[in-house]
C-alpha atoms as a PDB file:
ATOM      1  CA  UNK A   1       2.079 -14.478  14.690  1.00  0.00           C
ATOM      2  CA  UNK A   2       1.590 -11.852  11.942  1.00  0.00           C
ATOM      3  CA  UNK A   3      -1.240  -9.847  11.014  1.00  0.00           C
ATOM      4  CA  UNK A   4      -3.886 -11.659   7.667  1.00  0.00           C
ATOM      5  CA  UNK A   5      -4.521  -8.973   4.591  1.00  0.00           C
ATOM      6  CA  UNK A   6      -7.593  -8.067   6.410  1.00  0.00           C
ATOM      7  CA  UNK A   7      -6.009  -6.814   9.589  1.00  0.00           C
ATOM      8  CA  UNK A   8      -3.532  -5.620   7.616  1.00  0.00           C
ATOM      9  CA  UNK A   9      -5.740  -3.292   5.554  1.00  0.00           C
ATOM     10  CA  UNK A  10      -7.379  -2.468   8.794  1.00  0.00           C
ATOM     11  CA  UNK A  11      -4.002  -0.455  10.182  1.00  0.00           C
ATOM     12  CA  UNK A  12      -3.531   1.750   7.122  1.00  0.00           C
ATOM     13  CA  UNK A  13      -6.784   2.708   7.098  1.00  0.00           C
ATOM     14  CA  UNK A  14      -6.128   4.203  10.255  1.00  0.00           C
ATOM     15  CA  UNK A  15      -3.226   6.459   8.689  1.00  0.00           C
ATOM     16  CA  UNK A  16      -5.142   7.916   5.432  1.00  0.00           C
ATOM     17  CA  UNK A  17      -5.772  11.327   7.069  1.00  0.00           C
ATOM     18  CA  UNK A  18      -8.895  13.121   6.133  1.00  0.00           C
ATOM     19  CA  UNK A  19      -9.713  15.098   3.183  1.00  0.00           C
ATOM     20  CA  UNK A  20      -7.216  12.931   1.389  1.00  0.00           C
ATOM     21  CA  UNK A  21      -7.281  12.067  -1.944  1.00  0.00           C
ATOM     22  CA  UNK A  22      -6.118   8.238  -2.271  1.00  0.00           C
ATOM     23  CA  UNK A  23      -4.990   5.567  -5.144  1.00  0.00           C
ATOM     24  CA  UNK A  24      -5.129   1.709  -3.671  1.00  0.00           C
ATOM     25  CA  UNK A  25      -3.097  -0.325  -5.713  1.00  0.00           C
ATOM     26  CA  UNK A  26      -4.278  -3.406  -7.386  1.00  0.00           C
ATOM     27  CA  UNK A  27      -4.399  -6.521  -5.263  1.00  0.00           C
ATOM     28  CA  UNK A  28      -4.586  -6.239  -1.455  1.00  0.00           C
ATOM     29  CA  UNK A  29      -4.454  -2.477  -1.057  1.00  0.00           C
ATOM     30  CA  UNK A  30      -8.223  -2.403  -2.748  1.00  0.00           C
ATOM     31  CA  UNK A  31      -9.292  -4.306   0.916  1.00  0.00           C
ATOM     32  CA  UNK A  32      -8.315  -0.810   2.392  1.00  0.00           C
ATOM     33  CA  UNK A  33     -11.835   1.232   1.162  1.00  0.00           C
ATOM     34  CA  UNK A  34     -13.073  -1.408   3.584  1.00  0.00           C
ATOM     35  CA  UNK A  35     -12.303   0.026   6.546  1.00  0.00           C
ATOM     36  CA  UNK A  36     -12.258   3.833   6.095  1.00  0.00           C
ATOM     37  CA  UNK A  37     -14.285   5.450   8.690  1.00  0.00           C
ATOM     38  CA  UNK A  38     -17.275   6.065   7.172  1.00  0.00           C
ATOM     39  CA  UNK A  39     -17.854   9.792   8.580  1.00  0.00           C
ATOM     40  CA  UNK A  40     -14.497  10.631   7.061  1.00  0.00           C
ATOM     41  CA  UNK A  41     -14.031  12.478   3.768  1.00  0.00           C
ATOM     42  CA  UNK A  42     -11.661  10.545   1.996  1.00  0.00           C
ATOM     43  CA  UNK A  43     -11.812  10.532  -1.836  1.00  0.00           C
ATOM     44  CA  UNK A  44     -10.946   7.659  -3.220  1.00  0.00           C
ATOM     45  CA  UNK A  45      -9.184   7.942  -7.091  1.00  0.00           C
ATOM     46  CA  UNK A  46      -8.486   5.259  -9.629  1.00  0.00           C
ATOM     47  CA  UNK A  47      -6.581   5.350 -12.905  1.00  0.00           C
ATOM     48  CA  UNK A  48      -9.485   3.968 -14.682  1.00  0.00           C
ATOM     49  CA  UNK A  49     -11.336   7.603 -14.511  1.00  0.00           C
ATOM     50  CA  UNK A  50     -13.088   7.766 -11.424  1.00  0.00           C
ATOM     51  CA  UNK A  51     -13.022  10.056  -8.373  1.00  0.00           C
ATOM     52  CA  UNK A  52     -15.752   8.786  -5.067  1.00  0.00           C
ATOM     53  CA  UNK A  53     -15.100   5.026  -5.623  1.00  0.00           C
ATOM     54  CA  UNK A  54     -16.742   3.185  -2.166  1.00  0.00           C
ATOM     55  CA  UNK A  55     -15.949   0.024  -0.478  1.00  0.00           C
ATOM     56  CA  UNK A  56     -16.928  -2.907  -2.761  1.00  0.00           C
ATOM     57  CA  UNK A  57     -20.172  -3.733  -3.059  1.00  0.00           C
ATOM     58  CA  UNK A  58     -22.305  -6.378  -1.154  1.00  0.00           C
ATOM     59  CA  UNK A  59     -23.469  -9.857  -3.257  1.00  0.00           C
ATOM     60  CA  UNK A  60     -25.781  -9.689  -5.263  1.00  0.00           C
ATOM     61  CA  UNK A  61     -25.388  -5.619  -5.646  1.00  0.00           C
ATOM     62  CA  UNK A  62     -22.706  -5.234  -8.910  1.00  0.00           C
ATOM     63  CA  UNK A  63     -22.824  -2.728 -11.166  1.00  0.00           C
ATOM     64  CA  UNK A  64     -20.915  -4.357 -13.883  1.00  0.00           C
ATOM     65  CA  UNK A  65     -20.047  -1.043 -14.806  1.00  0.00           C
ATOM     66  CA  UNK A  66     -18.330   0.279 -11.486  1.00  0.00           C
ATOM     67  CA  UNK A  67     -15.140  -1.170 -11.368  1.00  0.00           C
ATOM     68  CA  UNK A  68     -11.592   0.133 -10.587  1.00  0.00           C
ATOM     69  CA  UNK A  69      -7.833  -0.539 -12.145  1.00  0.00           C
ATOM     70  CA  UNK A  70      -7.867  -4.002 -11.233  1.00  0.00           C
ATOM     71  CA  UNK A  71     -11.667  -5.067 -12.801  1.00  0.00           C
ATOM     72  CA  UNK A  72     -12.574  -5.340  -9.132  1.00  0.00           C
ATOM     73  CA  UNK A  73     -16.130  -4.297  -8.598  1.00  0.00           C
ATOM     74  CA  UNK A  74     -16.755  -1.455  -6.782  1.00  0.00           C
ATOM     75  CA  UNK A  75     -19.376   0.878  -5.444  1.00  0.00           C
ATOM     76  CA  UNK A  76     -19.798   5.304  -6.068  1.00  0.00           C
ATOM     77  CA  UNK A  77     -19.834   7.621  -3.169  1.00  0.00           C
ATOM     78  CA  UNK A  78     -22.166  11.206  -3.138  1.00  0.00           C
ATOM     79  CA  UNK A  79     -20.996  13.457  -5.706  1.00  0.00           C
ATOM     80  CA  UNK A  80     -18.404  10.710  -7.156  1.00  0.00           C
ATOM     81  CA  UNK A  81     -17.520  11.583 -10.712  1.00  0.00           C
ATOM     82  CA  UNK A  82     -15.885  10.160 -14.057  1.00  0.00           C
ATOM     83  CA  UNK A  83     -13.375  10.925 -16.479  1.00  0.00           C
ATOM     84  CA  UNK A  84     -11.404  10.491 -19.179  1.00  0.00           C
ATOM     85  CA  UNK A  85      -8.396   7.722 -18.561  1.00  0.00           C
ATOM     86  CA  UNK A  86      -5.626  10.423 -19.945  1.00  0.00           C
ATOM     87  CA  UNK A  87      -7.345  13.147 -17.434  1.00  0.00           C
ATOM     88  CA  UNK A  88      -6.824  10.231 -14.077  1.00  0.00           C
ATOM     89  CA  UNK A  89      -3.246   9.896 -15.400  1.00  0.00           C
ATOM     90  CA  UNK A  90      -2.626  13.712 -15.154  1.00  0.00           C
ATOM     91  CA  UNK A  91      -4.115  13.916 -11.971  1.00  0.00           C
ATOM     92  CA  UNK A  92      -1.709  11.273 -10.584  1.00  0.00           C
ATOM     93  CA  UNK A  93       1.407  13.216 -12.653  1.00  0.00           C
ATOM     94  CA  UNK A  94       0.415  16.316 -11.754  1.00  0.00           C
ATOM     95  CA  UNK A  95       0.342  15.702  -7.763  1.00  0.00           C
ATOM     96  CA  UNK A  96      -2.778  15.887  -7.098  1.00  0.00           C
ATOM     97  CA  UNK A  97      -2.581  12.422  -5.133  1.00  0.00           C
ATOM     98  CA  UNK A  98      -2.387  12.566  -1.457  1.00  0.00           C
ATOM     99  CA  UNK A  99      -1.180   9.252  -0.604  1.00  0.00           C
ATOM    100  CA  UNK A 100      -1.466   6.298  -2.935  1.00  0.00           C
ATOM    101  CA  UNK A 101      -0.845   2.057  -1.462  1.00  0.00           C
ATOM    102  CA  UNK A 102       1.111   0.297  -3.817  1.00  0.00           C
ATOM    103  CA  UNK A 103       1.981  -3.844  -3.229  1.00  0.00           C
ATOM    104  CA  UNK A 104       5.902  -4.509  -3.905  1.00  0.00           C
ATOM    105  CA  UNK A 105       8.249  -7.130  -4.595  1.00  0.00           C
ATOM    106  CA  UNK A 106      11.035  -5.003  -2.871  1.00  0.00           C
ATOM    107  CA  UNK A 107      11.719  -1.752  -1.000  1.00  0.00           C
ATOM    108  CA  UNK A 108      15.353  -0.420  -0.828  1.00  0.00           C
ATOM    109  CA  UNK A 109      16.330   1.089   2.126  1.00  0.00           C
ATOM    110  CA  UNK A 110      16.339   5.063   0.139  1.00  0.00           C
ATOM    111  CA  UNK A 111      13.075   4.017  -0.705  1.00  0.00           C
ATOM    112  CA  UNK A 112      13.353   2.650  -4.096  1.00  0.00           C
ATOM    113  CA  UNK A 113      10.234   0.648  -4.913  1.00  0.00           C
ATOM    114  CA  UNK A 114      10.100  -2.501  -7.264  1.00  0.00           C
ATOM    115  CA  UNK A 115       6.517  -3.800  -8.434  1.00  0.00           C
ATOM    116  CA  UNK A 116       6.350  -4.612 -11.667  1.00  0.00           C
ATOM    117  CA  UNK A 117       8.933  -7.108 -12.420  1.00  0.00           C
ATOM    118  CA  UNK A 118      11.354 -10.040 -10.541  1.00  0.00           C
ATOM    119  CA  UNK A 119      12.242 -10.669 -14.478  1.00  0.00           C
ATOM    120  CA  UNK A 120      11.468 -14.418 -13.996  1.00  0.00           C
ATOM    121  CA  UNK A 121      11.210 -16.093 -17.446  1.00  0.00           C
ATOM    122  CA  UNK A 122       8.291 -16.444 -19.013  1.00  0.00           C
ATOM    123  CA  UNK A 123       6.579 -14.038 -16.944  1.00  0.00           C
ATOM    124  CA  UNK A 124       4.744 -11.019 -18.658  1.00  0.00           C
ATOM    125  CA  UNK A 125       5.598  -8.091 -16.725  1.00  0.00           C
ATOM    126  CA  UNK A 126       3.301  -5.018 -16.938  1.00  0.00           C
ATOM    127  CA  UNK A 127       3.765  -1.681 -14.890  1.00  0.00           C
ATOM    128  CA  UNK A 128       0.482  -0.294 -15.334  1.00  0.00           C
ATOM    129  CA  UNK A 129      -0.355   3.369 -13.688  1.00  0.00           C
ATOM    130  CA  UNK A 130       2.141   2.316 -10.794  1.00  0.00           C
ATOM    131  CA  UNK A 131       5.186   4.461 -12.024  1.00  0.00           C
ATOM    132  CA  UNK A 132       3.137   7.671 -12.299  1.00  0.00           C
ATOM    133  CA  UNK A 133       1.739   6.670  -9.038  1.00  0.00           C
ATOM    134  CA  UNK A 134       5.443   6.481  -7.559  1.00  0.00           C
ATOM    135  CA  UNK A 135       6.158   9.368  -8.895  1.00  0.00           C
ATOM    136  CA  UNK A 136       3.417  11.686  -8.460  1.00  0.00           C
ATOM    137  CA  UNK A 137       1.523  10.446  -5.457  1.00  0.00           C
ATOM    138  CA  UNK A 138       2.728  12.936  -2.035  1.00  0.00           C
ATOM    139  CA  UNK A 139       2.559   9.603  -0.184  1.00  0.00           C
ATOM    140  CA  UNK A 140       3.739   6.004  -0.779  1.00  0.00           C
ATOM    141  CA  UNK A 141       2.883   3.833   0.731  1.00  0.00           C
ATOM    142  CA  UNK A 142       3.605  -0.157   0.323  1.00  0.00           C
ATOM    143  CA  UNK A 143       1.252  -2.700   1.655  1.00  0.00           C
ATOM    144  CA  UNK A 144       2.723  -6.977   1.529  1.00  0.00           C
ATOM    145  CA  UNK A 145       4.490  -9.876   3.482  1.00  0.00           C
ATOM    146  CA  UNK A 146       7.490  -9.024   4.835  1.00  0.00           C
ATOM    147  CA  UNK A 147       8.927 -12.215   3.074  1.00  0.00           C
ATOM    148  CA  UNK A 148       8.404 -14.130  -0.498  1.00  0.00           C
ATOM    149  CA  UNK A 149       7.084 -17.612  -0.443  1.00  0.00           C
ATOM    150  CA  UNK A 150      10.615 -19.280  -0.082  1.00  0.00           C
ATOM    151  CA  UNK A 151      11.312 -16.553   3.188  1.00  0.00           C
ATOM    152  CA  UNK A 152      13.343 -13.992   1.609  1.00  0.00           C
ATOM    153  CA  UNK A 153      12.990 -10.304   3.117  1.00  0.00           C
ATOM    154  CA  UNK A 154      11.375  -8.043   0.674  1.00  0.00           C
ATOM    155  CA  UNK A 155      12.965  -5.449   2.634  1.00  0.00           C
ATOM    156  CA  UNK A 156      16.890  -5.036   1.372  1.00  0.00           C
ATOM    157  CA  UNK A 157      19.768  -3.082   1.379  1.00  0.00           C
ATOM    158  CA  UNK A 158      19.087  -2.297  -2.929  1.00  0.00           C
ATOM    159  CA  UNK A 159      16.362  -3.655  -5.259  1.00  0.00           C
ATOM    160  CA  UNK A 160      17.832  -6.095  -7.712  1.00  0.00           C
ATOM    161  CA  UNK A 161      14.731  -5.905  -9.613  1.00  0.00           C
ATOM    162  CA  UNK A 162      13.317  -3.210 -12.168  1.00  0.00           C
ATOM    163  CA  UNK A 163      12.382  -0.435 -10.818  1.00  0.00           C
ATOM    164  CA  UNK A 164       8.653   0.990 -10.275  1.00  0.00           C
ATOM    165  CA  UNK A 165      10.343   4.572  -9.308  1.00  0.00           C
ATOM    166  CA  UNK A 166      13.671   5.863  -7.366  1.00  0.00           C
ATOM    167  CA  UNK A 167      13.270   6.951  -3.568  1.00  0.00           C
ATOM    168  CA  UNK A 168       9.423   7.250  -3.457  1.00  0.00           C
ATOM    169  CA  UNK A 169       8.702   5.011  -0.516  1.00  0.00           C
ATOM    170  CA  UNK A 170       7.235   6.598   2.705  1.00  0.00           C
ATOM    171  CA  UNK A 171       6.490   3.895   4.539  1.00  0.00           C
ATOM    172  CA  UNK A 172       5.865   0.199   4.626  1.00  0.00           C
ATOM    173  CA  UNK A 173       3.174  -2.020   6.029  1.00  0.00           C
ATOM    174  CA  UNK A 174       4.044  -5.415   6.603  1.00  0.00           C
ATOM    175  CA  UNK A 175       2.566  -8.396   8.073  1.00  0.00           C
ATOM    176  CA  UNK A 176       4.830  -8.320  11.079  1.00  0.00           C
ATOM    177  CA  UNK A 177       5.667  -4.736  11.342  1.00  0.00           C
ATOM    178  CA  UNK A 178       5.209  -1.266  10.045  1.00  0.00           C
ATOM    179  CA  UNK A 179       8.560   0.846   8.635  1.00  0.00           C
ATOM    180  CA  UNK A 180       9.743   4.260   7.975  1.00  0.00           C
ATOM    181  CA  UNK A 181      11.911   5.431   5.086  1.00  0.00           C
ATOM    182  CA  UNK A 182      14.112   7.450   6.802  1.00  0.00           C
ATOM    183  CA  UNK A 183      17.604   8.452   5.424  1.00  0.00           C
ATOM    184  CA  UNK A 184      19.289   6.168   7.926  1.00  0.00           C
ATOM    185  CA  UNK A 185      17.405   3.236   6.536  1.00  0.00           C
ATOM    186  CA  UNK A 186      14.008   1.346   7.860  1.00  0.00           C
ATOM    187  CA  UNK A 187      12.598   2.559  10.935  1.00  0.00           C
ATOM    188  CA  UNK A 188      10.263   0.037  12.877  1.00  0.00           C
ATOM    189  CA  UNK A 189       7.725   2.406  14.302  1.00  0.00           C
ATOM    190  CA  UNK A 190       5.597  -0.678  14.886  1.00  0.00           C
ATOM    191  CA  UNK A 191       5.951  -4.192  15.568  1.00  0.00           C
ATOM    192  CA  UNK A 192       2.938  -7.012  15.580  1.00  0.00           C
ATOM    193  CA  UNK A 193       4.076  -9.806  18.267  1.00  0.00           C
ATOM    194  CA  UNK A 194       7.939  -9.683  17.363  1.00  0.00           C
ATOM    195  CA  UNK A 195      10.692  -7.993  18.524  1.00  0.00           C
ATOM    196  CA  UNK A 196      13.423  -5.522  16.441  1.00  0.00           C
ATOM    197  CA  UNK A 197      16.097  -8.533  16.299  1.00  0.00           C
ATOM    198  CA  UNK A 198      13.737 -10.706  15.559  1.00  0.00           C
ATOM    199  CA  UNK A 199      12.652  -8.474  12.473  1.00  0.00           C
ATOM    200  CA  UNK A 200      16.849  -7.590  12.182  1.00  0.00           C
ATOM    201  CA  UNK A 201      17.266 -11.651  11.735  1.00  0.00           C
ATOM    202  CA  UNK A 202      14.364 -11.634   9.290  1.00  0.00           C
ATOM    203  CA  UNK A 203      15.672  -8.594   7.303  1.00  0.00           C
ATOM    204  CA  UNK A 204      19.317  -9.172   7.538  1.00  0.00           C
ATOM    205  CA  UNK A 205      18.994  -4.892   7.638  1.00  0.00           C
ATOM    206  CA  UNK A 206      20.260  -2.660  10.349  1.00  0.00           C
ATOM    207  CA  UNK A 207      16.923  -1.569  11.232  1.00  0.00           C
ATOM    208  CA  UNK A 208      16.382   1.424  13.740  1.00  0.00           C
ATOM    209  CA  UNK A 209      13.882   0.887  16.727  1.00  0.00           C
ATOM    210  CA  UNK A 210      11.548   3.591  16.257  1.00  0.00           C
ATOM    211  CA  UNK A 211       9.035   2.012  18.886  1.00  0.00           C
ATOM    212  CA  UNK A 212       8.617   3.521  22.156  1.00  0.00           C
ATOM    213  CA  UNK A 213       9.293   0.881  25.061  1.00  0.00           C
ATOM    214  CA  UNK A 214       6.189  -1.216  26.470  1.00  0.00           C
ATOM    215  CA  UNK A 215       4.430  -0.084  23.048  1.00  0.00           C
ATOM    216  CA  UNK A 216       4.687  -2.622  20.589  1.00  0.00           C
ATOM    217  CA  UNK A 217       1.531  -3.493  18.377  1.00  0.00           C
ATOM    218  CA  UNK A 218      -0.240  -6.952  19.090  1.00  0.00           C
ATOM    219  CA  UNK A 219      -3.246  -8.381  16.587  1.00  0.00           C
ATOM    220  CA  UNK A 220      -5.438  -6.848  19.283  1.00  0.00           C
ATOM    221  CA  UNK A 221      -5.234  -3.549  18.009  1.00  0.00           C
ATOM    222  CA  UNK A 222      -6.780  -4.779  14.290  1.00  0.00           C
ATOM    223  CA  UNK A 223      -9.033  -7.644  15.530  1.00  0.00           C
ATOM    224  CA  UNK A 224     -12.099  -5.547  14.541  1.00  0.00           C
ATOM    225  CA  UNK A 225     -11.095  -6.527  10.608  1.00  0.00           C
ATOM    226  CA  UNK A 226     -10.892 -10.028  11.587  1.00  0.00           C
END
């Protein structure tokens, strides 16, 4: 068994510390402002020039004008404000980002990240902000499946895809398990009903057991986002 988007987003939430300032990613990191603990200051940026973006908004309550990178609708928090698109860029290249959730076609072991491109042809690859994200954010993190479609680990010893940025992964959340960058490789510091050679098997990585014994990670602990 393996964790759905929802729980998913449900566990990282639990790791944005607060007074954080925070880029989600387009796609599935956006389900993270979700499940933020609503007492918690946690600013939410995105590229598109805002600073105090909220969870999205309920139906039939869209401002057609409050959306973020990924034309998602969104809502504004107290005291959220707006800028100019060149200003958000410098505040993700200047390090003012805490931690920012990118999605990922494949993390290296050093913590290279590719995002953008697998090169397949036809395809019309676009980077976006995530480069000055990789670079600039104090954080990365990566939120996706631990495999493709056709079962291939997206976890491997080198990327042999473009590169979003060069040794910029912190950690990984995966549907199965939850990984350090260390420099000895992927740490599993968490595991969600599998084992480490299970995951090893999946991987074909030498991964380190970071998980402390009787203390691995079941759906239980996110079944509030389900």
């Amino acid at each position: 068994m393996s964790l759905d988007r929802k729980q998913l987003a449900a566990r990282i939430a639990q790791d944005i510390p607060e007074g954080a300032y925070v880029n989600l990613g387009i796609g599935a990191p956006t389900l993270i402002s979700d499940y933020l603990p609503s007492d918690a200051e946690i600013i939410l940026h995105t590229e598109n020039g805002m600073l105090g973006m909220g969870p999205q908004p309920e139906a039939g309550r869209i401002d057609p004008d409050l959306i973020n990178a990924g034309k998602i609708p969104v809502t504004e928090l107290p005291g959220a404000a707006y800028f100019h698109h060149a200003d958000s860029f410098g505040m993700m290249r200047g390090g003012h980002i805490d931690v920012c959730v990118l999605g990922a076609f494949q993390v290296a072991e050093n913590g290279d990240l590719a995002n953008w491109s697998t090169g397949a042809p036809g395809a019309i690859p676009a980077v976006g902000g995530a480069m000055d994200l990789a670079i600039g954010a104090k954080q990365v993190f990566v939120m996706t499946d631990l495999l493709t479609k056709n079962g291939e680990s997206k976890l491997v010893a080198a990327c042999s895809y473009p590169l979003t940025g060069v040794g910029c992964v912190t950690r990984v959340y995966t549907d199965r398990a939850v990984f350090d960058v260390t420099p000895g490789g992927f740490t599993v510091t968490e595991a969600f009903d599998t084992t480490i050679d299970e995951l090893r098997e999946l991987t074909g990585l030498t991964l380190v057991d970071g998980t402390a014994a009787d203390n691995t990670r079941t759906r239980a602990n996110t079944q509030e986002a389900s």
